[in-house]
C-alpha atoms as a PDB file:
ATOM      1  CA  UNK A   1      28.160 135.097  31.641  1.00  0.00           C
ATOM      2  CA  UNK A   2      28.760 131.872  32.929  1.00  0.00           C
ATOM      3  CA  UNK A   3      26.860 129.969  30.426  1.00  0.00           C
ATOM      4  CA  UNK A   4      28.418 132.062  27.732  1.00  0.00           C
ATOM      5  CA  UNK A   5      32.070 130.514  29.062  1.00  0.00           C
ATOM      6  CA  UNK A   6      30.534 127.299  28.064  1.00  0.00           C
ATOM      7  CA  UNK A   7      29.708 128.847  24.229  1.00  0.00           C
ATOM      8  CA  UNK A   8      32.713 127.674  21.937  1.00  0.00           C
ATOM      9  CA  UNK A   9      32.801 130.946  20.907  1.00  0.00           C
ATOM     10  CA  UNK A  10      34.687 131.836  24.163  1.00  0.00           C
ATOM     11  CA  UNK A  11      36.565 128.668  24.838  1.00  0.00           C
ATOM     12  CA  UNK A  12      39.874 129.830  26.778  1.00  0.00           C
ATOM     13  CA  UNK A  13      38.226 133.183  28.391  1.00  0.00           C
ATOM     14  CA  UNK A  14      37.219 132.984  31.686  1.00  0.00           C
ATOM     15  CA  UNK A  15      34.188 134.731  32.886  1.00  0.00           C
ATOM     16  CA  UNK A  16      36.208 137.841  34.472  1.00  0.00           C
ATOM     17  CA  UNK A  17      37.830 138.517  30.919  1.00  0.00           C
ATOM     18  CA  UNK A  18      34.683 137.598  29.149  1.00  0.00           C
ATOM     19  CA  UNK A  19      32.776 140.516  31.443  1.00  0.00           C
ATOM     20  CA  UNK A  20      35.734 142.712  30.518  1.00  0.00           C
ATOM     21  CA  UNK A  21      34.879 141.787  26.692  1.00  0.00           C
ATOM     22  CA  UNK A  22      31.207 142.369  27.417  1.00  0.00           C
ATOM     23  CA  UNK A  23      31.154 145.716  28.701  1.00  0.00           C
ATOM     24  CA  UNK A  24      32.704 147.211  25.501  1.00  0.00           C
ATOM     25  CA  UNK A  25      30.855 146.218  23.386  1.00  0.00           C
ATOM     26  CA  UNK A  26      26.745 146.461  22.677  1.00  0.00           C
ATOM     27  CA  UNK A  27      24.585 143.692  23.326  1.00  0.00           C
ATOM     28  CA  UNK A  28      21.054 142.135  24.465  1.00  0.00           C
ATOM     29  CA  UNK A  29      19.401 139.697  25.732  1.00  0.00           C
ATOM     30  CA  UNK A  30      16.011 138.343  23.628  1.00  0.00           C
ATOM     31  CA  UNK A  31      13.443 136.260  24.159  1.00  0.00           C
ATOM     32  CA  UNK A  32      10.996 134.178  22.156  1.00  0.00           C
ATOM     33  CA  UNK A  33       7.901 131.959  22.973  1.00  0.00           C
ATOM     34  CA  UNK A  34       7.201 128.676  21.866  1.00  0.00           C
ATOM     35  CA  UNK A  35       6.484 128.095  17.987  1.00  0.00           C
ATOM     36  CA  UNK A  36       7.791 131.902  17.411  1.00  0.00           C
ATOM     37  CA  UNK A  37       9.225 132.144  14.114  1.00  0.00           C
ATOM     38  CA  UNK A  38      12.893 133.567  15.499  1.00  0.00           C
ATOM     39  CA  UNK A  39      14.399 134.077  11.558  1.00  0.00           C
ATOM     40  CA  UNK A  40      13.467 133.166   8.112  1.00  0.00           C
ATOM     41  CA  UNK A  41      15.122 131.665   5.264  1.00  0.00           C
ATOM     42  CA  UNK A  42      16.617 134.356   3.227  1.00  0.00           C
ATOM     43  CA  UNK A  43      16.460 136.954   5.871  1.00  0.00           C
ATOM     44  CA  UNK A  44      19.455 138.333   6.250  1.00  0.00           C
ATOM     45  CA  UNK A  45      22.000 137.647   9.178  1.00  0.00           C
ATOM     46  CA  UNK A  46      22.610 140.992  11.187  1.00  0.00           C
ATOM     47  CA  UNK A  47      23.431 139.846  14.437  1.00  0.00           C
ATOM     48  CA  UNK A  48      25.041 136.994  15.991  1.00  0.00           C
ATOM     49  CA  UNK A  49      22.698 135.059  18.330  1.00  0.00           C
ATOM     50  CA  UNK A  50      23.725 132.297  21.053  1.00  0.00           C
ATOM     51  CA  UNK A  51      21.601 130.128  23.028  1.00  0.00           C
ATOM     52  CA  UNK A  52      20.910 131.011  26.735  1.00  0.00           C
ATOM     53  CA  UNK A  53      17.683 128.997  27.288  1.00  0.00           C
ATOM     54  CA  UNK A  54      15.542 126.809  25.750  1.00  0.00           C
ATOM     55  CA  UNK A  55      16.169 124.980  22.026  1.00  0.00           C
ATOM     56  CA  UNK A  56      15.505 125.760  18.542  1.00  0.00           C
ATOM     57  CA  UNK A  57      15.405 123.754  16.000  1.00  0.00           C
ATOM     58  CA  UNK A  58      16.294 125.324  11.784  1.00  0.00           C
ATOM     59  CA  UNK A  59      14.413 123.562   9.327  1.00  0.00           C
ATOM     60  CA  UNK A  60      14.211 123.438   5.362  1.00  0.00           C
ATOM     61  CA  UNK A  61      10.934 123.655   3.566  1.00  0.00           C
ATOM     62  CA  UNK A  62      10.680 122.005   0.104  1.00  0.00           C
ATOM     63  CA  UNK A  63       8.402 122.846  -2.614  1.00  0.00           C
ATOM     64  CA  UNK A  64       5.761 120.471  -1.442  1.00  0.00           C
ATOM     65  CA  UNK A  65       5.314 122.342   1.637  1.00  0.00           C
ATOM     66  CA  UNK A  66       7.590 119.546   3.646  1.00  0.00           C
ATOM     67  CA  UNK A  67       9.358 120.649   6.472  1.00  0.00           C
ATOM     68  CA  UNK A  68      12.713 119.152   6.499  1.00  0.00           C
ATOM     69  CA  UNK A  69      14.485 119.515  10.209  1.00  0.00           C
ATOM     70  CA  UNK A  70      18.177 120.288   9.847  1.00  0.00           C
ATOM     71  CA  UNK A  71      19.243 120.664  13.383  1.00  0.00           C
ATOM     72  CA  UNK A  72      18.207 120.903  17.367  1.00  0.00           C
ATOM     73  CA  UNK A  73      19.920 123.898  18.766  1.00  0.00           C
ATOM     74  CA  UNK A  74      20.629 124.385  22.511  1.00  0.00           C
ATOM     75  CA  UNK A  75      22.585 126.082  24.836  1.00  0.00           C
ATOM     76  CA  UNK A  76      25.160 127.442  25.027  1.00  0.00           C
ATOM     77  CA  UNK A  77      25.612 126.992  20.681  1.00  0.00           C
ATOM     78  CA  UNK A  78      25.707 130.117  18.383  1.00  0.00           C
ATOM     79  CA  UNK A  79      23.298 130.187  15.395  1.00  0.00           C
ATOM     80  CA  UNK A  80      24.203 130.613  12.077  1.00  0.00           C
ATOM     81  CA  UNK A  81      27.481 131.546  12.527  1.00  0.00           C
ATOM     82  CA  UNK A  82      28.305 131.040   8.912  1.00  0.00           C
ATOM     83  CA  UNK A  83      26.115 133.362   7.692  1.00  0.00           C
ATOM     84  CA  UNK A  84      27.472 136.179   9.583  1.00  0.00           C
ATOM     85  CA  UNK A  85      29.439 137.631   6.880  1.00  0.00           C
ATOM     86  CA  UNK A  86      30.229 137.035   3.149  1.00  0.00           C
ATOM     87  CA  UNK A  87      28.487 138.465  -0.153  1.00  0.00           C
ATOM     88  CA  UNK A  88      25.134 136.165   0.744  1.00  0.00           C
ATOM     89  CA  UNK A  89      24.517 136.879   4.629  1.00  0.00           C
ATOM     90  CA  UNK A  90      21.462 135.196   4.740  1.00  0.00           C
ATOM     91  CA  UNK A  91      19.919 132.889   7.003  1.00  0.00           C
ATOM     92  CA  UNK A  92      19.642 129.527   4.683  1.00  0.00           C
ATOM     93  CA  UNK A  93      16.967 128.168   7.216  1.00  0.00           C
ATOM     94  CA  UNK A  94      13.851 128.965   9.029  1.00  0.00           C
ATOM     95  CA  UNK A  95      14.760 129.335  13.031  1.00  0.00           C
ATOM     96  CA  UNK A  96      11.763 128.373  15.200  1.00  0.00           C
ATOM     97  CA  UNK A  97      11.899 127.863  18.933  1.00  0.00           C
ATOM     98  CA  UNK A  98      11.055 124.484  20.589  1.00  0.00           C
ATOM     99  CA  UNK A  99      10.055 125.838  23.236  1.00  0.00           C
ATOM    100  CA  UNK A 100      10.439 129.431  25.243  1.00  0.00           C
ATOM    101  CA  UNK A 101      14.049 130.603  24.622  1.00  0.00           C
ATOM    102  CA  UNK A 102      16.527 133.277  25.828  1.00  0.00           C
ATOM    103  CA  UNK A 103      19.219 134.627  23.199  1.00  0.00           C
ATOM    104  CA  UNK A 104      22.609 136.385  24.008  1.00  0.00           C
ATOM    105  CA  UNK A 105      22.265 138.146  20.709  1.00  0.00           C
ATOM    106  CA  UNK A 106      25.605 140.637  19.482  1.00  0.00           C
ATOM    107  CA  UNK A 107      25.781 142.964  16.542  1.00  0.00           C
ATOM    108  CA  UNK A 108      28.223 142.311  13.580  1.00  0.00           C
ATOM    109  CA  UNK A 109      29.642 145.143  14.187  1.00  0.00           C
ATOM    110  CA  UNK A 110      30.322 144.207  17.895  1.00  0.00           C
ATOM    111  CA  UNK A 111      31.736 140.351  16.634  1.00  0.00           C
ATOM    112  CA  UNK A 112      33.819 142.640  14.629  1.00  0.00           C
ATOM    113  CA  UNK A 113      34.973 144.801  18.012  1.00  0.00           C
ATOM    114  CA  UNK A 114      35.273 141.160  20.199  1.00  0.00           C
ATOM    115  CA  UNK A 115      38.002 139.947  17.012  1.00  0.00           C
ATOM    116  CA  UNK A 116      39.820 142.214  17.610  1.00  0.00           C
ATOM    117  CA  UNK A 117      39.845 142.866  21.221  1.00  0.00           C
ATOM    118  CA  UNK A 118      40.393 139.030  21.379  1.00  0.00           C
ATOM    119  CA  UNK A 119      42.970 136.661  19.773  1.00  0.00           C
ATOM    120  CA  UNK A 120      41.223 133.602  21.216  1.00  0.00           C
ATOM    121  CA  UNK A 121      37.820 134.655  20.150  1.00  0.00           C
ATOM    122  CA  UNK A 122      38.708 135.538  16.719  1.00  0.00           C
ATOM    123  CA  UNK A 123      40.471 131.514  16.103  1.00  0.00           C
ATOM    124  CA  UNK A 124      37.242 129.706  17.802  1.00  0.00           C
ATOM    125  CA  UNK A 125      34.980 131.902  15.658  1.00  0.00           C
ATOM    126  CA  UNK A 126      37.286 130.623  12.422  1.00  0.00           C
ATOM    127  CA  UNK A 127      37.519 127.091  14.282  1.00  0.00           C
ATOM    128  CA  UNK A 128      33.130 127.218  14.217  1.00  0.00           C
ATOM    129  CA  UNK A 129      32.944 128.067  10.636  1.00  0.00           C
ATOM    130  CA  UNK A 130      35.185 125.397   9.426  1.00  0.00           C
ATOM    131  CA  UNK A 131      33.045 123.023  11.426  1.00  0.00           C
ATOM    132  CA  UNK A 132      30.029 124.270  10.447  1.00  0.00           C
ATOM    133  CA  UNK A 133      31.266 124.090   6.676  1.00  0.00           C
ATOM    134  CA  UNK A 134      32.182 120.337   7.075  1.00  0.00           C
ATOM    135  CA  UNK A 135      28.799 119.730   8.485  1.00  0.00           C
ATOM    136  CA  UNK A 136      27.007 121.465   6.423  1.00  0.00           C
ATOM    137  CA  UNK A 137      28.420 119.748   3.374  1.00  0.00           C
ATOM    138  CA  UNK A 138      27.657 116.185   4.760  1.00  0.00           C
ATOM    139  CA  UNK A 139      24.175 117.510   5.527  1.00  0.00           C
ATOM    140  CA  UNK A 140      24.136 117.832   1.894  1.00  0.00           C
ATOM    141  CA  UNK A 141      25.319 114.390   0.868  1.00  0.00           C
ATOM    142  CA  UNK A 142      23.199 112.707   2.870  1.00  0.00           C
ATOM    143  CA  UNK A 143      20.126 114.810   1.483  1.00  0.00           C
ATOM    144  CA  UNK A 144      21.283 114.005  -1.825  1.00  0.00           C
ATOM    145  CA  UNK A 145      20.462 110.108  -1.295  1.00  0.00           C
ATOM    146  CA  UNK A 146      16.766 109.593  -2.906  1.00  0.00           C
ATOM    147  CA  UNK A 147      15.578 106.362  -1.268  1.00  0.00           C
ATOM    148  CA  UNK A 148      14.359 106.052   2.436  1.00  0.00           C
ATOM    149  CA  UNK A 149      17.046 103.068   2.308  1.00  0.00           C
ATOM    150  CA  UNK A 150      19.904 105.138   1.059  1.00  0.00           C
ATOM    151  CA  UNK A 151      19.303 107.881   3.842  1.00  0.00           C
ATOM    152  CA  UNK A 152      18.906 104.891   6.502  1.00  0.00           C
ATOM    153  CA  UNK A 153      22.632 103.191   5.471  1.00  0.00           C
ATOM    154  CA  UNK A 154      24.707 106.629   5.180  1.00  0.00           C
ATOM    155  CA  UNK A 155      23.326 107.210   8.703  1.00  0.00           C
ATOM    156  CA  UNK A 156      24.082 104.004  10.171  1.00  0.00           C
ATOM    157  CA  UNK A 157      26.935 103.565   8.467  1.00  0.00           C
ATOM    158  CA  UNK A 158      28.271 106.947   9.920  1.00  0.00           C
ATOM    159  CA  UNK A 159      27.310 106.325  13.631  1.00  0.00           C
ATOM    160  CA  UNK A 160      29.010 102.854  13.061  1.00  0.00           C
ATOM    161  CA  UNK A 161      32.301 103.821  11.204  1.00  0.00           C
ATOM    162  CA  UNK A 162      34.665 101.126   9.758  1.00  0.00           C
ATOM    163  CA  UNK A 163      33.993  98.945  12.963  1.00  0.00           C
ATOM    164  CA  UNK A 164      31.990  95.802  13.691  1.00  0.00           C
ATOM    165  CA  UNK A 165      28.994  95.068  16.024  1.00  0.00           C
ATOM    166  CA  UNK A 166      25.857  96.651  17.695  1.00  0.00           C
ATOM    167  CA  UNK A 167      24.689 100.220  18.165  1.00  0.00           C
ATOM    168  CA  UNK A 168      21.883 102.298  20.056  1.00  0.00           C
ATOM    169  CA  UNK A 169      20.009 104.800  17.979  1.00  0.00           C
ATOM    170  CA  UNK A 170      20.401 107.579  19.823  1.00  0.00           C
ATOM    171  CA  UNK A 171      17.263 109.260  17.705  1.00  0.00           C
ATOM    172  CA  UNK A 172      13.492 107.828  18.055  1.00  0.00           C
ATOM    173  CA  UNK A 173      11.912 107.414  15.070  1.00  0.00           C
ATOM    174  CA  UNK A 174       9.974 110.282  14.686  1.00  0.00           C
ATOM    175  CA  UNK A 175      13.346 112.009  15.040  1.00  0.00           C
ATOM    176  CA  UNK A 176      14.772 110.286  12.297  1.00  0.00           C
ATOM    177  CA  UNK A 177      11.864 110.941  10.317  1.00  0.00           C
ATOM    178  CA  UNK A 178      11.757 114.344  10.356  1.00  0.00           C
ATOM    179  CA  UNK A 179      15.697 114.159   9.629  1.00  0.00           C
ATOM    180  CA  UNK A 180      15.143 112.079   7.003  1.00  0.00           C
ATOM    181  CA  UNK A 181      11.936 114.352   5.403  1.00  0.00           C
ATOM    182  CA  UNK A 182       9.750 111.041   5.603  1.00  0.00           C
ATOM    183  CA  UNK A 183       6.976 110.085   7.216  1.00  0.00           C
ATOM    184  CA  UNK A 184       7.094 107.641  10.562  1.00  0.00           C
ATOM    185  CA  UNK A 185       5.559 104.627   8.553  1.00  0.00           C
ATOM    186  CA  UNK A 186       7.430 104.796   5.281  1.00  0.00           C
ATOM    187  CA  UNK A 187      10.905 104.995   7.705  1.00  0.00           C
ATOM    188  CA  UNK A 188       9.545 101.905  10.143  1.00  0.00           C
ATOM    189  CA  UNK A 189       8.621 100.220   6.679  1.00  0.00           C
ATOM    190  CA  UNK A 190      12.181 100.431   5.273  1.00  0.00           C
ATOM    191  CA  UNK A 191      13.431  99.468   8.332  1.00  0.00           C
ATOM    192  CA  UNK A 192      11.809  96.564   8.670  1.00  0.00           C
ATOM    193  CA  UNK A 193      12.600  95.667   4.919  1.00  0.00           C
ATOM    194  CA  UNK A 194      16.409  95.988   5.836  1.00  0.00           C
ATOM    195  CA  UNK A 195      15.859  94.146   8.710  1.00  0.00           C
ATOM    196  CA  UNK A 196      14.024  91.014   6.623  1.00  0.00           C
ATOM    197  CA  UNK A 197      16.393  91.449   4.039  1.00  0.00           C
ATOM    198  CA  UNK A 198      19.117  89.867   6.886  1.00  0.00           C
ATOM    199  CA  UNK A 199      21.184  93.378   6.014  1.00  0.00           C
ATOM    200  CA  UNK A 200      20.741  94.823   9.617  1.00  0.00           C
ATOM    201  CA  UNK A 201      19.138  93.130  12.890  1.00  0.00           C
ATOM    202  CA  UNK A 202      16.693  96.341  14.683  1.00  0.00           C
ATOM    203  CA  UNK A 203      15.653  95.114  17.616  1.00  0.00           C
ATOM    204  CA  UNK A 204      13.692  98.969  19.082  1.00  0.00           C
ATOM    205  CA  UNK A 205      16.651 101.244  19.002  1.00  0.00           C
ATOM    206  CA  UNK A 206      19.564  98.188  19.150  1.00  0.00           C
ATOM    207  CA  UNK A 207      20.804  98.255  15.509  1.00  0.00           C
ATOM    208  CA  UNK A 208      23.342  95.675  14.235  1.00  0.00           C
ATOM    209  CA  UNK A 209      24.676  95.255  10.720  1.00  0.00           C
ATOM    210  CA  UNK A 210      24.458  91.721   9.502  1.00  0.00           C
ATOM    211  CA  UNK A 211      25.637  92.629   5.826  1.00  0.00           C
ATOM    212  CA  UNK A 212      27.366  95.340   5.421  1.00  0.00           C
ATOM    213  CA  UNK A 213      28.367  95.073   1.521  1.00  0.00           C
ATOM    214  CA  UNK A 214      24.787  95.196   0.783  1.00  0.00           C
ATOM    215  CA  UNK A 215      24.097  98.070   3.169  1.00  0.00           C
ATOM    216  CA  UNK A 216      27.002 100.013   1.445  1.00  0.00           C
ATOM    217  CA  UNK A 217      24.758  99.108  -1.638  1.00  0.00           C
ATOM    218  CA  UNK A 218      21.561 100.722  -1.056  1.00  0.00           C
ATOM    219  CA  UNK A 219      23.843 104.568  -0.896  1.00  0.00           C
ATOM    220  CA  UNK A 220      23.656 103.515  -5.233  1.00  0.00           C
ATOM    221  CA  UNK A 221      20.378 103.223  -5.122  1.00  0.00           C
ATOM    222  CA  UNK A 222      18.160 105.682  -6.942  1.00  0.00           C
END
């Protein structure tokens, strides 16, 4: 209970009232090993899952056979809370677990129960989906960029904002990578162009924007 009080799901319940919510309604505890395959794209979302343990991460596979990671997952988030409901309830990416992994995991028909035995539950649950929408949406844009260059500016340029000055990656490369749906080389190799190119200065993960007109350039790039 007391890591589900962390959950945004139940911001504004304390654990007393969130046993009290708990013990109407039907619920369980799963858990996965590492590697396990927890849902797949297109199955379809019955339950809603939060983290208790552990991470997962939902990836995207394209028709090359390329894994594409969307997201880390860790406690205390929900998964797929999007997907919950509507006309298309399916999951729209594979679920795998990092590592092992507990789930507080509650029926749709017992989100449906929690709604409306809660006023607070049933605005953070709207709250979520908004988010989720938003992010989902800029996950989108940035996919749509087809250079390793244009995908390398959006992101910087995000983590920067309109300011001036020098930033810490907070991603490896390898992380970025498999964000980006490149390989390690091909991402150190555009970086290393930008960086010759006197658009940014990357010294390991310090990143500073020398040129910022061109950088806003390479987002037109096909």
């Amino acid at each position: 209970m007391e890591i589900l009080t962390r959950c945004p799901l139940f911001k504004g319940i304390d654990i007393k009232q969130l046993s009290q919510l708990m013990d109407k309604v039907p619920h369980q505890i799963k858990k996965y090993a590492k590697g396990h395959m927890i849902a797949q794209s297109g199955d379809e979302c019955h339950s809603l899952m939060i983290m208790l343990k552990g991470s997962v991460k939902g990836e995207m596979i394209d028709y090359s056979g390329k894994a594409i990671k969307i997201e880390d997952i860790e406690p205390p988030k929900p998964l797929a809370i999007a997907f919950l409901f509507g006309e298309n309830n399916t999951c729209p990416v594979n679920i795998v677990a990092n590592n092992s992994v507990e789930m507080f995991v509650l029926p749709k028909a017992s989100v449906i129960s929690l709604m409306q035995l809660s006023s607070s539950f049933l605005t953070n649950f709207m709250n979520m989906i908004s988010s989720k929408t938003q992010f989902l949406s800029d996950k989108i844009r940035f996919l749509s960029f087809q250079t390793i260059r244009g995908k390398i500016a959006h992101y910087l340029l995000q983590l920067i904002g309109p300011v001036e000055g020098e930033i810490m990656l907070p991603k490896s490369q390898e992380e970025l990578a498999n964000m980006f749906g490149v390989t390690r080389p091909s991402l150190g190799r555009a970086l290393r162009e930008l960086h010759n190119e006197n658009i940014i200065e990357a010294k390991g993960k310090s990143i500073k924007i020398m040129n910022r007109d061109l950088l806003i350039k390479q987002l037109k790039k096909a």
